[in-house]
Protein backbone atom coordinates (compact mmCIF):
# COMPACT_ATOMS: atom_id res chain seq x y z
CA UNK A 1 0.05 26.64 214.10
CA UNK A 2 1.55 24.59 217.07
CA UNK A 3 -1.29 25.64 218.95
CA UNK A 4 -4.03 24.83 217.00
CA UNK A 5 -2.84 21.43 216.10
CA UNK A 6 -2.49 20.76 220.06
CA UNK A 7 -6.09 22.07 221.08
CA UNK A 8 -7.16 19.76 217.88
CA UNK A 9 -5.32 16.81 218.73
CA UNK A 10 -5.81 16.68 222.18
CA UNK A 11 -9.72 16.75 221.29
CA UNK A 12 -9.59 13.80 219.72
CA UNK A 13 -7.20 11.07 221.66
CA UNK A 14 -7.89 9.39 224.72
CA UNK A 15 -4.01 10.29 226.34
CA UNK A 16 -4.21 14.17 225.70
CA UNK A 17 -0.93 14.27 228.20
CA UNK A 18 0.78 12.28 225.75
CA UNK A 19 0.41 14.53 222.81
CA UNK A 20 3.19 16.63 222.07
CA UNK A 21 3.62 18.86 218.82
CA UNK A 22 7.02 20.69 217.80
CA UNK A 23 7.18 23.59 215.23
CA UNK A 24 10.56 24.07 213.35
CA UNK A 25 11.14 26.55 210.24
CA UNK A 26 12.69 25.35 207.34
CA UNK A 27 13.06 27.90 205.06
CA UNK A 28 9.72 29.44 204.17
CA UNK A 29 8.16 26.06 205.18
CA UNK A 30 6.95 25.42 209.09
CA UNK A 31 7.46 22.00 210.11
CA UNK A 32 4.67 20.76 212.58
CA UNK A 33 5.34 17.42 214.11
CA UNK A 34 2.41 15.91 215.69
CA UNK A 35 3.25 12.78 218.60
CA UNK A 36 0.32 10.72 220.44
CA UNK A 37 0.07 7.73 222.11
CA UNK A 38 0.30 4.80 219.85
CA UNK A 39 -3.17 3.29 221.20
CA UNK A 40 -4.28 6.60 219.97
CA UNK A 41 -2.49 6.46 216.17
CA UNK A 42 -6.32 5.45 215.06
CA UNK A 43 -8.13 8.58 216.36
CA UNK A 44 -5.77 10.86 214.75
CA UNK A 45 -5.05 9.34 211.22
CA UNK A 46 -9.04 7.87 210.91
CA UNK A 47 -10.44 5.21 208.28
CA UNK A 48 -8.54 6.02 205.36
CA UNK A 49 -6.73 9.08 206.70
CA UNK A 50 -9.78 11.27 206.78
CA UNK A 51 -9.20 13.15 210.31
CA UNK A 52 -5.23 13.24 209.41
CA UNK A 53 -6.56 15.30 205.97
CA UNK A 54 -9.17 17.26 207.68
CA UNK A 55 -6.60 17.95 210.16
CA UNK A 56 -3.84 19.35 207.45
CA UNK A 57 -6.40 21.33 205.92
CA UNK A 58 -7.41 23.29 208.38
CA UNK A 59 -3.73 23.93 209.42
CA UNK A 60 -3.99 25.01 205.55
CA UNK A 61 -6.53 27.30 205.88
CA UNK A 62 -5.28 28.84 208.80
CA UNK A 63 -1.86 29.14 207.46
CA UNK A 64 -3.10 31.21 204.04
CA UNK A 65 -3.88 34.22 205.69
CA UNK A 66 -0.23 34.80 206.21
CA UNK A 67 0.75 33.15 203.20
CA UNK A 68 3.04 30.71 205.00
CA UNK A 69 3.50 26.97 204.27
CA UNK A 70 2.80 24.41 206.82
CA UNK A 71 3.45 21.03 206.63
CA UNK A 72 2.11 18.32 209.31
CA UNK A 73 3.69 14.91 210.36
CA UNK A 74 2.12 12.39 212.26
CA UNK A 75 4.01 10.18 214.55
CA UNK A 76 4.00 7.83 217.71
CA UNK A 77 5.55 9.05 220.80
CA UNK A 78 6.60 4.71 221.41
CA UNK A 79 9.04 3.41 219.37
CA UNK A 80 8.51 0.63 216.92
CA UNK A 81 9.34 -3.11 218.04
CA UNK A 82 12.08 -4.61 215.86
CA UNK A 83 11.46 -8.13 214.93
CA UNK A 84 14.52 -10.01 215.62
């Protein structure tokens, strides 16, 4: 699954070097943790989430035909400012 989240990611951001997905297990859960740029937060989540959902279900899909559970996270690769 790490894969095709990468190739899918990368598609759609403008800093495809600074995407970087992890895969952990957890069980009988896999863990996919998706990073981009945070000029690139936009491209991946969409108006009103819609490429982040298309996104998880076709990780879905993909992940049914072994009957395995995979869940996505979305992140930025630059931390947060504090306000201080």
């Amino acid at each position: 699954m790490k894969e095709l989240v990468e190739v899918i990611a990368k598609a759609l951001v403008e800093n495809p070097d600074k995407v970087v997905v992890t895969e952990r297990k957890e069980g009988k859960i896999t863990k996919v943790d998706l990073r981009v740029a945070r000029s690139d937060m936009g491209k991946v989540i969409g108006k009103q989430g819609r490429i982040a959902k298309a996104l998880r279900t076709v990780v879905k899909a993909a992940s049914s035909i072994d009957d395995s559970i995979v869940d996505v996270n979305i992140d930025s690769d630059e931390p947060t400012e504090s306000a201080e």
